[in-house]
PDB file of N, CA and C in Angstrom:
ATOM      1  N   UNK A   1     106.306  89.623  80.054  1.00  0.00           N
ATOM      2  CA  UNK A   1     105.457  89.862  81.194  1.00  0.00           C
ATOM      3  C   UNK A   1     104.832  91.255  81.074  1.00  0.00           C
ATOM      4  N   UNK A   2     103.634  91.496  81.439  1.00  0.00           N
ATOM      5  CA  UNK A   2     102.710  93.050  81.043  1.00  0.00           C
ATOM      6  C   UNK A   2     102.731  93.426  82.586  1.00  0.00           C
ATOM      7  N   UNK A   3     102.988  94.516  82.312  1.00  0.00           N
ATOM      8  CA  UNK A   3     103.337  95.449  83.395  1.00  0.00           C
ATOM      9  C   UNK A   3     101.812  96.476  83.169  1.00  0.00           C
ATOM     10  N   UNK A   4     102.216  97.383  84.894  1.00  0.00           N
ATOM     11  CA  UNK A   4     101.324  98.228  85.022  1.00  0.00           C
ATOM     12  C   UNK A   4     102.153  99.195  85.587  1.00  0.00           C
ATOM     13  N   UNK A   5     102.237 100.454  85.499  1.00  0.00           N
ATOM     14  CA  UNK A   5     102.656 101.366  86.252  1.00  0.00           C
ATOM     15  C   UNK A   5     102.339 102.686  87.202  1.00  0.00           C
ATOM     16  N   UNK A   6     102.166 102.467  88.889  1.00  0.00           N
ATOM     17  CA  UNK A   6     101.448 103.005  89.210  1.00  0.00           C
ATOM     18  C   UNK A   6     102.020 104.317  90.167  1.00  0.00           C
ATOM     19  N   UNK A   7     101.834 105.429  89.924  1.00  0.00           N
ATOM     20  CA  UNK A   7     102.833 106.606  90.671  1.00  0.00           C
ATOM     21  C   UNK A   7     102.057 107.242  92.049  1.00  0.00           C
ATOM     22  N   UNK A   8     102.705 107.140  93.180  1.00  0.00           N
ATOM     23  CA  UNK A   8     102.625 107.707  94.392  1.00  0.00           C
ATOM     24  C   UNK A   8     102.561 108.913  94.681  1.00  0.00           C
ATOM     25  N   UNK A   9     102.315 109.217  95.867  1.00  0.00           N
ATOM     26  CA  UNK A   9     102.477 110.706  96.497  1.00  0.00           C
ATOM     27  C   UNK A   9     104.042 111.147  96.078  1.00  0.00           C
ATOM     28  N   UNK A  10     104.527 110.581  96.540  1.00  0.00           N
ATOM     29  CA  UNK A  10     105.825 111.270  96.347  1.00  0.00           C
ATOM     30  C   UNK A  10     106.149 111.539  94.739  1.00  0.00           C
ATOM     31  N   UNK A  11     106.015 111.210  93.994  1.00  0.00           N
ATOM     32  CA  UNK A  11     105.579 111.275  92.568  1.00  0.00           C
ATOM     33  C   UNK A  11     106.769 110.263  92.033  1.00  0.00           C
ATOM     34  N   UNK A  12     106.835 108.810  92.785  1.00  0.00           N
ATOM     35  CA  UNK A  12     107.725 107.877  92.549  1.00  0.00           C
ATOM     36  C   UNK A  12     107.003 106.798  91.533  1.00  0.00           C
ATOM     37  N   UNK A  13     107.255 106.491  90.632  1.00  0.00           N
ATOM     38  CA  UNK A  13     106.729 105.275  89.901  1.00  0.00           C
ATOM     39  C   UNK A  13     106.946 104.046  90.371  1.00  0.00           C
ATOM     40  N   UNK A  14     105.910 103.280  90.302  1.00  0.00           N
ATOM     41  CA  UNK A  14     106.354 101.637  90.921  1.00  0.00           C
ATOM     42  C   UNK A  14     105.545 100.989  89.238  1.00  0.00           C
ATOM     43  N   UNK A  15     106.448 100.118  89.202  1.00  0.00           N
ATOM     44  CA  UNK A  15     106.078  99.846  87.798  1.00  0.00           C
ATOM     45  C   UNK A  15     105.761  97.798  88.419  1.00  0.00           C
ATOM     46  N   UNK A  16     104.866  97.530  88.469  1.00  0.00           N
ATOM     47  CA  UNK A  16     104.399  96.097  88.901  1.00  0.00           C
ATOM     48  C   UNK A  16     104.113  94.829  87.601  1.00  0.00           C
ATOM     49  N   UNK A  17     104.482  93.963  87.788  1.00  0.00           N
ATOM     50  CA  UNK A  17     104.010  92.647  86.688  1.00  0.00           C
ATOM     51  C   UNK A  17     102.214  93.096  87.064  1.00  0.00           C
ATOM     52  N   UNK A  18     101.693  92.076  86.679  1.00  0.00           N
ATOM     53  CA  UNK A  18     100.024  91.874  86.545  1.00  0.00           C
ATOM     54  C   UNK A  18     100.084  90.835  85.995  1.00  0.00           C
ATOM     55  N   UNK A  19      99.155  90.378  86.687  1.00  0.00           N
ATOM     56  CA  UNK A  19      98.813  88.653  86.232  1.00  0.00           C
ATOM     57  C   UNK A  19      97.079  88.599  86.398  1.00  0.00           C
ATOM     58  N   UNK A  20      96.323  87.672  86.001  1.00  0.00           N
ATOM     59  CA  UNK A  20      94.857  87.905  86.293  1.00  0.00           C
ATOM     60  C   UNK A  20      95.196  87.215  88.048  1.00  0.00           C
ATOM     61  N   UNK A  21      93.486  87.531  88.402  1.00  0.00           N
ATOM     62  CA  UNK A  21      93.555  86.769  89.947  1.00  0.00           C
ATOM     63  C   UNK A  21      94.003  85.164  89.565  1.00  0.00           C
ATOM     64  N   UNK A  22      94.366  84.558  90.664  1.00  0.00           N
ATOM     65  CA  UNK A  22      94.462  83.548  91.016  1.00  0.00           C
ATOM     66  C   UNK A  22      96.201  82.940  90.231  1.00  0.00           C
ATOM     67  N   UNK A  23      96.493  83.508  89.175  1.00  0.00           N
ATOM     68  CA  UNK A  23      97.779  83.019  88.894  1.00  0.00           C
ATOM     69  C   UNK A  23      99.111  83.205  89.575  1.00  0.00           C
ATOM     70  N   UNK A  24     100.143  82.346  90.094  1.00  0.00           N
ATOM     71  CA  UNK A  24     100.925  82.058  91.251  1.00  0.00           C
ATOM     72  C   UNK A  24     101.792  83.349  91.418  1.00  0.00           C
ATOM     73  N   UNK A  25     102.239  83.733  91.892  1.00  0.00           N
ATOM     74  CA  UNK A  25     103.870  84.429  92.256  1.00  0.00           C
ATOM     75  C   UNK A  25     104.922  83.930  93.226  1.00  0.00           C
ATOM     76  N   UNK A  26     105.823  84.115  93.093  1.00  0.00           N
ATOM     77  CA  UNK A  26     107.216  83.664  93.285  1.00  0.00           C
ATOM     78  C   UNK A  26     107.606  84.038  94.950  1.00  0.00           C
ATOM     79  N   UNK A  27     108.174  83.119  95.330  1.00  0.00           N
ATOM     80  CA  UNK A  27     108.322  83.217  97.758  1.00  0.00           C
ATOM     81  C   UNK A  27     109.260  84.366  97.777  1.00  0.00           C
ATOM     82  N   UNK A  28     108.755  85.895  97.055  1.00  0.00           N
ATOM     83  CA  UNK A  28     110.128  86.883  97.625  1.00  0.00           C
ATOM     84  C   UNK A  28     108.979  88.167  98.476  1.00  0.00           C
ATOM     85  N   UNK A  29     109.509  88.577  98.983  1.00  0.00           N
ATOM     86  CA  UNK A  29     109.189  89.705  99.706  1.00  0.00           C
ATOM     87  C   UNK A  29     108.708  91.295  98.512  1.00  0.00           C
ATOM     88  N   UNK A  30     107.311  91.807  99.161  1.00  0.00           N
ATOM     89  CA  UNK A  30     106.802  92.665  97.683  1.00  0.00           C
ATOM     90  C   UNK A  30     105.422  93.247  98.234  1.00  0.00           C
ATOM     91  N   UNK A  31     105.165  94.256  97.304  1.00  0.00           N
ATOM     92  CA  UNK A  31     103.846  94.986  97.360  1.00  0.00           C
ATOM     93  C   UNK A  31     103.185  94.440  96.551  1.00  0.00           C
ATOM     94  N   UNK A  32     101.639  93.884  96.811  1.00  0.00           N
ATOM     95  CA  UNK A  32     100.660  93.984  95.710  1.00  0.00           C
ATOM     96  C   UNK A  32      99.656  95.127  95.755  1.00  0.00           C
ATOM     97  N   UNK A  33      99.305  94.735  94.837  1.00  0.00           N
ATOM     98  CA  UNK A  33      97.849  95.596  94.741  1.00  0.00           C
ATOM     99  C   UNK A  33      96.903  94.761  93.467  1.00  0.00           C
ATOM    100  N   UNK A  34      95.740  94.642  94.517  1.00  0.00           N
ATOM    101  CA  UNK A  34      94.278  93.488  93.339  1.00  0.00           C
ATOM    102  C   UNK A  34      93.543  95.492  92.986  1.00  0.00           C
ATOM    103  N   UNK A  35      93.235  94.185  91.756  1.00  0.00           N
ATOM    104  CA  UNK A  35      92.997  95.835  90.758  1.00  0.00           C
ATOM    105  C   UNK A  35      91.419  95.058  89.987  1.00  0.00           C
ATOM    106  N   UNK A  36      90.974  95.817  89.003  1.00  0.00           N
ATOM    107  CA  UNK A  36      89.997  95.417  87.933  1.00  0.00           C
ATOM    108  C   UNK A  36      90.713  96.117  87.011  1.00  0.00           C
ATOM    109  N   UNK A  37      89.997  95.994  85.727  1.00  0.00           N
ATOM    110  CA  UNK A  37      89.969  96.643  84.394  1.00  0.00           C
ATOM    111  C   UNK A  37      88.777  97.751  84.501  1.00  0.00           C
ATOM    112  N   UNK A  38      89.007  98.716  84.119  1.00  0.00           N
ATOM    113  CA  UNK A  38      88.519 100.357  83.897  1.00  0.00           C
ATOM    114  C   UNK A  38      88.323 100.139  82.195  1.00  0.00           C
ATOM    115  N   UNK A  39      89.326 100.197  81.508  1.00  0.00           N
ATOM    116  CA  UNK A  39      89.069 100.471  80.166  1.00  0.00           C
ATOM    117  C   UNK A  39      90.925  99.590  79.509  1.00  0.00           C
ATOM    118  N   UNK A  40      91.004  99.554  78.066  1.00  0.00           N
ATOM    119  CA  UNK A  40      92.307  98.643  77.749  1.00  0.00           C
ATOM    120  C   UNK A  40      93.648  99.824  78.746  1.00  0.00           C
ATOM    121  N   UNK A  41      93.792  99.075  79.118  1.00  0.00           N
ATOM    122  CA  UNK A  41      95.519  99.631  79.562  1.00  0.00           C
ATOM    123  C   UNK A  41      94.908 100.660  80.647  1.00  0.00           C
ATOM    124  N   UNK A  42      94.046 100.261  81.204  1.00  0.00           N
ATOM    125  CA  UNK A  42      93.758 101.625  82.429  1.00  0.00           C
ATOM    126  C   UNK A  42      92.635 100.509  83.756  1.00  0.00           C
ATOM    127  N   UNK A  43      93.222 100.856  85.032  1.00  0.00           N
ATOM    128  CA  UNK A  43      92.873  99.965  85.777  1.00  0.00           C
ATOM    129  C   UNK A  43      92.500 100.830  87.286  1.00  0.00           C
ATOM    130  N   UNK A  44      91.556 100.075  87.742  1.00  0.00           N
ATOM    131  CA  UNK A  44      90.649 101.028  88.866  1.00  0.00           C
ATOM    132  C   UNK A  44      91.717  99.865  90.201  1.00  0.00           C
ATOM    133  N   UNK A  45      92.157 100.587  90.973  1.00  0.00           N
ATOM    134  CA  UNK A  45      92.869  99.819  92.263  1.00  0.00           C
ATOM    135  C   UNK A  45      92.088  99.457  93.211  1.00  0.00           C
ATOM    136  N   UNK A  46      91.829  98.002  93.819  1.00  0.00           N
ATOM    137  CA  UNK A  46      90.823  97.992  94.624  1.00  0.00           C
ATOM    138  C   UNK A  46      91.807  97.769  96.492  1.00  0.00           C
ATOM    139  N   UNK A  47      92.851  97.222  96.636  1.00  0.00           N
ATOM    140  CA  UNK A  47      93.461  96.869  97.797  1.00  0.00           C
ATOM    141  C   UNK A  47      94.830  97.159  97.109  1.00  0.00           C
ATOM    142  N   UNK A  48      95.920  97.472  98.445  1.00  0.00           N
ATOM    143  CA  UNK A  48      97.155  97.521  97.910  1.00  0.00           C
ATOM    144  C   UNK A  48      97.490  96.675  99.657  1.00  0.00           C
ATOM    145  N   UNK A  49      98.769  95.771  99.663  1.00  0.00           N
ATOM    146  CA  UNK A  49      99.004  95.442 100.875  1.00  0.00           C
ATOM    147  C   UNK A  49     100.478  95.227 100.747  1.00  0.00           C
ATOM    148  N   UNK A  50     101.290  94.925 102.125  1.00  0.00           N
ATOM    149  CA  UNK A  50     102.808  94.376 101.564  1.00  0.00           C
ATOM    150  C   UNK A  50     102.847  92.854 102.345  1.00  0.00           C
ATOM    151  N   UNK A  51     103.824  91.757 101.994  1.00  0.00           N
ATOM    152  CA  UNK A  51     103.628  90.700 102.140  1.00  0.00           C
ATOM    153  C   UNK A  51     105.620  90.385 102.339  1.00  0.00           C
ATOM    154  N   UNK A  52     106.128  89.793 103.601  1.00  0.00           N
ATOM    155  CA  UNK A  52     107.306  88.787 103.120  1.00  0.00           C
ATOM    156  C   UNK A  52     107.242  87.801 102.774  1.00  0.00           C
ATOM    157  N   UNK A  53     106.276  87.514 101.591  1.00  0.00           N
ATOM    158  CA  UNK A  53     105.970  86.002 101.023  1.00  0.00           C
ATOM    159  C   UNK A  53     105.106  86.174 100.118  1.00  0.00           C
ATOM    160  N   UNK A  54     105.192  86.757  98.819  1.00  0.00           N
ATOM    161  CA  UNK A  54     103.773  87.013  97.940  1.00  0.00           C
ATOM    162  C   UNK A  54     103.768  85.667  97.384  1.00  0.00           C
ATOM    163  N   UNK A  55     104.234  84.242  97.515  1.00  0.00           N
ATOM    164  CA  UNK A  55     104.146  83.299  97.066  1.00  0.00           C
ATOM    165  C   UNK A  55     103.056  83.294  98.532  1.00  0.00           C
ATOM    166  N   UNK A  56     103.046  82.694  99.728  1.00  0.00           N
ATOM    167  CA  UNK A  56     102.397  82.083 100.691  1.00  0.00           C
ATOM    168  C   UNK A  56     100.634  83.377 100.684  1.00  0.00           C
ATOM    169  N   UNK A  57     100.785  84.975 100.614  1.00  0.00           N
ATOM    170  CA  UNK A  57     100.405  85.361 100.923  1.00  0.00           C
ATOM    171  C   UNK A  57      99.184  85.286  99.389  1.00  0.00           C
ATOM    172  N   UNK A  58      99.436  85.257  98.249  1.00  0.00           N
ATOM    173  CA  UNK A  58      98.483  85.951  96.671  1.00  0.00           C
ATOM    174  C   UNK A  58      98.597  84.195  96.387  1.00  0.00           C
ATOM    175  N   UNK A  59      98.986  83.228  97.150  1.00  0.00           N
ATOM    176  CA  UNK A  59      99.075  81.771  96.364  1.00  0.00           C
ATOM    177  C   UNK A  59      98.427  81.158  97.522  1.00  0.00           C
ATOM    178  N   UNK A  60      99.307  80.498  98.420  1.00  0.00           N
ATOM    179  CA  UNK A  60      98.339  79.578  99.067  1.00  0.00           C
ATOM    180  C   UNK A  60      97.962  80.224 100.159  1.00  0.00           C
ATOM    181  N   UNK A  61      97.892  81.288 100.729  1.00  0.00           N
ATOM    182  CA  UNK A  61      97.232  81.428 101.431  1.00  0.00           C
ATOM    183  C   UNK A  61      95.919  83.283 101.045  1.00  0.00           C
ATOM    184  N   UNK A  62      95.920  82.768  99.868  1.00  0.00           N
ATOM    185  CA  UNK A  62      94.702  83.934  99.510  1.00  0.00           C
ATOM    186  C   UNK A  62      93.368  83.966  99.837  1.00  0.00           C
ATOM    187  N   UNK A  63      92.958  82.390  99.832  1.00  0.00           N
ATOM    188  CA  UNK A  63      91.262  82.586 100.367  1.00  0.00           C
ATOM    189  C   UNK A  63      90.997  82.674 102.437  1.00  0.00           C
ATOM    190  N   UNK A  64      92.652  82.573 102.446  1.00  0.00           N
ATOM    191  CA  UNK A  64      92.902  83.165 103.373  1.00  0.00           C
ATOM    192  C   UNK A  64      92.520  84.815 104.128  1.00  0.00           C
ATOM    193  N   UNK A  65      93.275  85.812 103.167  1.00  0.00           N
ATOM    194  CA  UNK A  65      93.477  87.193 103.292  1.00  0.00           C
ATOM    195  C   UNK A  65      92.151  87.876 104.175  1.00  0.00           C
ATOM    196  N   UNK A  66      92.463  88.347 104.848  1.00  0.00           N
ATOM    197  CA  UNK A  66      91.202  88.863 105.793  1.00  0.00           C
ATOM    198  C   UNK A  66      90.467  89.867 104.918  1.00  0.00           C
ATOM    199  N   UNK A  67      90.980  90.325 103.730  1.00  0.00           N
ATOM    200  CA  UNK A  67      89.950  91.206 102.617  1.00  0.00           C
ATOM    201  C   UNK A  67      89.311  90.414 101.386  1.00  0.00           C
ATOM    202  N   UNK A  68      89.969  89.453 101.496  1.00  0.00           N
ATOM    203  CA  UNK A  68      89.555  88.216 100.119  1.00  0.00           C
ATOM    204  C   UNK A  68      87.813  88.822  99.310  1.00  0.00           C
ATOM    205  N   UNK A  69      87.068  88.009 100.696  1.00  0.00           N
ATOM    206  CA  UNK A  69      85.527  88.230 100.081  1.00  0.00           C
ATOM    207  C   UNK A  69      85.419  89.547  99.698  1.00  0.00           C
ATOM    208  N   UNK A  70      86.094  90.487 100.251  1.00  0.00           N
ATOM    209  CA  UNK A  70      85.367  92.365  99.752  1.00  0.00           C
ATOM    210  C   UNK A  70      85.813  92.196  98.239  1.00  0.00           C
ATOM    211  N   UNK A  71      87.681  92.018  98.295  1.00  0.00           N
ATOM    212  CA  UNK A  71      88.502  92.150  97.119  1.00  0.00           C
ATOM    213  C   UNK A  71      87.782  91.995  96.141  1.00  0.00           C
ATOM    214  N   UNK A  72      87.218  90.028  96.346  1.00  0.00           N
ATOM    215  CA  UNK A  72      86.029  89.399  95.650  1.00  0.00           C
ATOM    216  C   UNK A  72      84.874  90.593  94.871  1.00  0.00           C
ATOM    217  N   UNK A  73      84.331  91.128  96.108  1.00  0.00           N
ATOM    218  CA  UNK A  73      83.025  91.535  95.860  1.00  0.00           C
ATOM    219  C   UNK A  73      83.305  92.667  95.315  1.00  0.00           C
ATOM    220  N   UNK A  74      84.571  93.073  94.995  1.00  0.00           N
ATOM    221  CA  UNK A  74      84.692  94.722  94.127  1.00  0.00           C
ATOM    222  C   UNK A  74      85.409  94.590  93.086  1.00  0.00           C
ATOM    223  N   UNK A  75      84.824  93.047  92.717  1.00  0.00           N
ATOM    224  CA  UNK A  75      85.380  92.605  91.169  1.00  0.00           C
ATOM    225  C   UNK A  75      86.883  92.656  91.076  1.00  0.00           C
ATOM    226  N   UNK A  76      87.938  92.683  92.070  1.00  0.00           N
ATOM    227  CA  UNK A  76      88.960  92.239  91.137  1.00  0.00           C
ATOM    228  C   UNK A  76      89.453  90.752  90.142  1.00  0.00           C
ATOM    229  N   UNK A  77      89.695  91.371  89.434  1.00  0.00           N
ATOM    230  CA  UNK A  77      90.419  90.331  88.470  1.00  0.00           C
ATOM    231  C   UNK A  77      91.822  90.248  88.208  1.00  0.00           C
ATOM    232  N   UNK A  78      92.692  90.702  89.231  1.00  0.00           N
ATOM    233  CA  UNK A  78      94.095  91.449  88.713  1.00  0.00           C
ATOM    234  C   UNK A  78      94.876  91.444  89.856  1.00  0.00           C
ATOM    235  N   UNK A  79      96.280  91.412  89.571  1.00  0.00           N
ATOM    236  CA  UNK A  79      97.171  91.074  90.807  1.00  0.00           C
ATOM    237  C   UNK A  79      98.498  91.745  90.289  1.00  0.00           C
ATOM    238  N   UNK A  80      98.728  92.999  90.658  1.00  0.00           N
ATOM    239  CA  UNK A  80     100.068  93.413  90.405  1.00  0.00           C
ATOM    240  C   UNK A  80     100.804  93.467  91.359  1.00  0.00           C
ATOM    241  N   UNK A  81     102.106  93.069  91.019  1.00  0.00           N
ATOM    242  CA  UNK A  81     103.187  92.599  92.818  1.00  0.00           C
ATOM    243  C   UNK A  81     104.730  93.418  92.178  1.00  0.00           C
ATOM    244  N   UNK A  82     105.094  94.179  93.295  1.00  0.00           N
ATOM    245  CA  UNK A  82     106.276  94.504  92.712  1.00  0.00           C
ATOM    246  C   UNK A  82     107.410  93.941  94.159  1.00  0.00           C
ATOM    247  N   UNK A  83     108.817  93.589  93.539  1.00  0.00           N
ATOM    248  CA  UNK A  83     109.593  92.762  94.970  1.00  0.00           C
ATOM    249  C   UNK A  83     110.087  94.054  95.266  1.00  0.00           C
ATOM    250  N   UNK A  84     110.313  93.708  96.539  1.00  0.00           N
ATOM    251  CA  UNK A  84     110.884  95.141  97.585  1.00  0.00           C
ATOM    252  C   UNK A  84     111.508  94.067  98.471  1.00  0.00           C
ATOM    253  N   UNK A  85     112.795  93.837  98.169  1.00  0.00           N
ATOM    254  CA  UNK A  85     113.364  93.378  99.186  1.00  0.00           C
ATOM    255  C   UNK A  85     114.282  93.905 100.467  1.00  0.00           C
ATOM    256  N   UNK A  86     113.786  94.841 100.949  1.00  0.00           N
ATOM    257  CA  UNK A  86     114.067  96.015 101.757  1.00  0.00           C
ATOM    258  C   UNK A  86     113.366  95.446 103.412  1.00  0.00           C
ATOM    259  N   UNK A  87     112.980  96.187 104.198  1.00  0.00           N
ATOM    260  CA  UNK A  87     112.623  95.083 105.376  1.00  0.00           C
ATOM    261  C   UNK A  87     111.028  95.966 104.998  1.00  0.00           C
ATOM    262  N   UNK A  88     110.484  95.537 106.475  1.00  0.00           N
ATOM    263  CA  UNK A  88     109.255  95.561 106.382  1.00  0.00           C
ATOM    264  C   UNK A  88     108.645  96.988 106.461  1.00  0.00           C
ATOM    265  N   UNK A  89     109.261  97.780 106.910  1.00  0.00           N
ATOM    266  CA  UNK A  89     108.983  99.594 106.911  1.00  0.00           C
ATOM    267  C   UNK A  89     109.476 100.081 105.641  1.00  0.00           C
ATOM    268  N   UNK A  90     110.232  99.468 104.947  1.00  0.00           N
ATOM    269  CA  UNK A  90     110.055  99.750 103.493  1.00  0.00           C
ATOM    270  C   UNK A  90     108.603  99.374 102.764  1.00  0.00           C
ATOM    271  N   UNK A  91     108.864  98.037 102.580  1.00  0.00           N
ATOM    272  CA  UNK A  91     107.650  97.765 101.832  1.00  0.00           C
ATOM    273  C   UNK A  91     105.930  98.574 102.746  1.00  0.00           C
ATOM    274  N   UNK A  92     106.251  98.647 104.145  1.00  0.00           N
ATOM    275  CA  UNK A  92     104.703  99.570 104.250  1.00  0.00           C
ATOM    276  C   UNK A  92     104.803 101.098 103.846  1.00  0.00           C
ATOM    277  N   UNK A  93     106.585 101.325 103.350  1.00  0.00           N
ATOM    278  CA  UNK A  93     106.220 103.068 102.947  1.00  0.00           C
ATOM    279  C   UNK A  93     106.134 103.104 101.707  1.00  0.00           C
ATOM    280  N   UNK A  94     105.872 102.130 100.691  1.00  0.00           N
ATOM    281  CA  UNK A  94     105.516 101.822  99.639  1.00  0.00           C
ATOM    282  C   UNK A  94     104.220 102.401  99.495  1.00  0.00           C
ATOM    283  N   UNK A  95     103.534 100.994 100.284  1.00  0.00           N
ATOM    284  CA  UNK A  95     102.117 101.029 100.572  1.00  0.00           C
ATOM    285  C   UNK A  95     101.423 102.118 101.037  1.00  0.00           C
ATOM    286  N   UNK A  96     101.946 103.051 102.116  1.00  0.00           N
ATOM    287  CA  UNK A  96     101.048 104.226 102.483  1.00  0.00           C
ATOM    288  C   UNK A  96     101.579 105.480 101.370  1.00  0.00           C
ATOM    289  N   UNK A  97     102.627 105.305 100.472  1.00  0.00           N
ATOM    290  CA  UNK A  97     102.526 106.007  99.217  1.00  0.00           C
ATOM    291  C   UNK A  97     101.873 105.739  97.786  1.00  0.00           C
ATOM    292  N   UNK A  98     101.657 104.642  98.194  1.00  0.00           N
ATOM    293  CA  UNK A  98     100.322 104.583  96.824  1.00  0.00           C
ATOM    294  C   UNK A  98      99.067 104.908  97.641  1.00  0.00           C
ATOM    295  N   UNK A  99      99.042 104.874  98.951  1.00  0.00           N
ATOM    296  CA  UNK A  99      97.856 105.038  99.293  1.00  0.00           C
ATOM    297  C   UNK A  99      96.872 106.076  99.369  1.00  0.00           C
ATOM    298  N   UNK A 100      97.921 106.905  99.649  1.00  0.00           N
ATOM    299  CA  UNK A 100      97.767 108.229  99.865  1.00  0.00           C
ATOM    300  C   UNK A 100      97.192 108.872  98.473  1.00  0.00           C
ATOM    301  N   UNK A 101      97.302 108.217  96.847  1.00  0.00           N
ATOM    302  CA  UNK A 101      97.169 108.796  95.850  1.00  0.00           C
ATOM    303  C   UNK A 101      96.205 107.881  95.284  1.00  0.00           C
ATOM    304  N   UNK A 102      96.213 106.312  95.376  1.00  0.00           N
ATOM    305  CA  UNK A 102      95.018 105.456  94.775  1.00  0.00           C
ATOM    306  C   UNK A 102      93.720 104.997  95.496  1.00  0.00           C
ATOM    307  N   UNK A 103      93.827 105.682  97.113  1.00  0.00           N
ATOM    308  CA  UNK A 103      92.536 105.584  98.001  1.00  0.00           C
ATOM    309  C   UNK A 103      91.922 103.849  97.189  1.00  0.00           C
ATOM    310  N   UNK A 104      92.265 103.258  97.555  1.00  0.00           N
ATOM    311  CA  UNK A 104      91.498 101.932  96.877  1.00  0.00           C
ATOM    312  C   UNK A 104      90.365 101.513  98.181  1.00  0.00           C
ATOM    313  N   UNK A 105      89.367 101.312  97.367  1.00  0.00           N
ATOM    314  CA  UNK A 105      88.117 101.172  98.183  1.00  0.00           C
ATOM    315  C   UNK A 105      88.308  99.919  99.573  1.00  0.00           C
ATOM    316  N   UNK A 106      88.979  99.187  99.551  1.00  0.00           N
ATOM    317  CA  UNK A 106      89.099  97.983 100.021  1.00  0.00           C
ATOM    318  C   UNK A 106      89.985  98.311 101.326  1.00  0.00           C
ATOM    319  N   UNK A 107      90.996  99.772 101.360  1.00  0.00           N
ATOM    320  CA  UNK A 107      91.908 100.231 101.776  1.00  0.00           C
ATOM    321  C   UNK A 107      91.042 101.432 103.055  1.00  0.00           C
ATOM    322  N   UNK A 108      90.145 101.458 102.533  1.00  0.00           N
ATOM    323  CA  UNK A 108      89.424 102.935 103.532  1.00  0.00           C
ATOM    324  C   UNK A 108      88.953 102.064 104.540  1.00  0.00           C
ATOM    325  N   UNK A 109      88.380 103.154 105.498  1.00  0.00           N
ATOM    326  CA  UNK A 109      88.413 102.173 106.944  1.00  0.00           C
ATOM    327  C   UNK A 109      86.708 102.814 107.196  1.00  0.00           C
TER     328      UNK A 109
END
């Protein structure tokens, strides 16, 4: 499995699978983040979110996601998910620590 590894404010590494868009992941609790390709082995972050279901949430219910069409429209091709099976203020202090360092366009308000 090809990994990506992406480091936070806190200067914590989260090291994520990657799969292209649309290929399945597994019903556990986890952070993603939809990405593109930048250059080989280097990747521009477009959304990061947390999910208790990255099977229901990146599988069947993706054309769902209330960011889908932007995600869409800022070219991702890429789906890195890491499990955090911690409760749900874990997995969002995940999220507002990559956030804080990968500003992903999809993420600004």
């Amino acid at each position: 499995m090809k990994t990506v590894t992406w480091l936070g404010e806190s200067g914590k590494s989260y090291v994520m699978a990657i799969r292209q868009f649309g290929e399945s992941f597994h019903g556990v609790p986890g952070v993603y983040l939809f990405c593109k390709a930048k250059a080989q082995n280097d990747w521009a972050p477009i959304y990061i979110g947390e999910s208790k279901d990255l099977s229901e949430c990146l599988n069947a219910s993706l054309t769902n996601h209330p960011k889908f069409e932007e995600i869409k429209r800022n070219g991702a091709s890429h789906v890195c998910a890491i499990r955090v099976d911690g409760s749900t203020g874990q997995r969002r202090s995940m999220v507002s620590d990559l956030l804080r360092v990968l500003n992903p366009v999809c993420n600004r308000h």
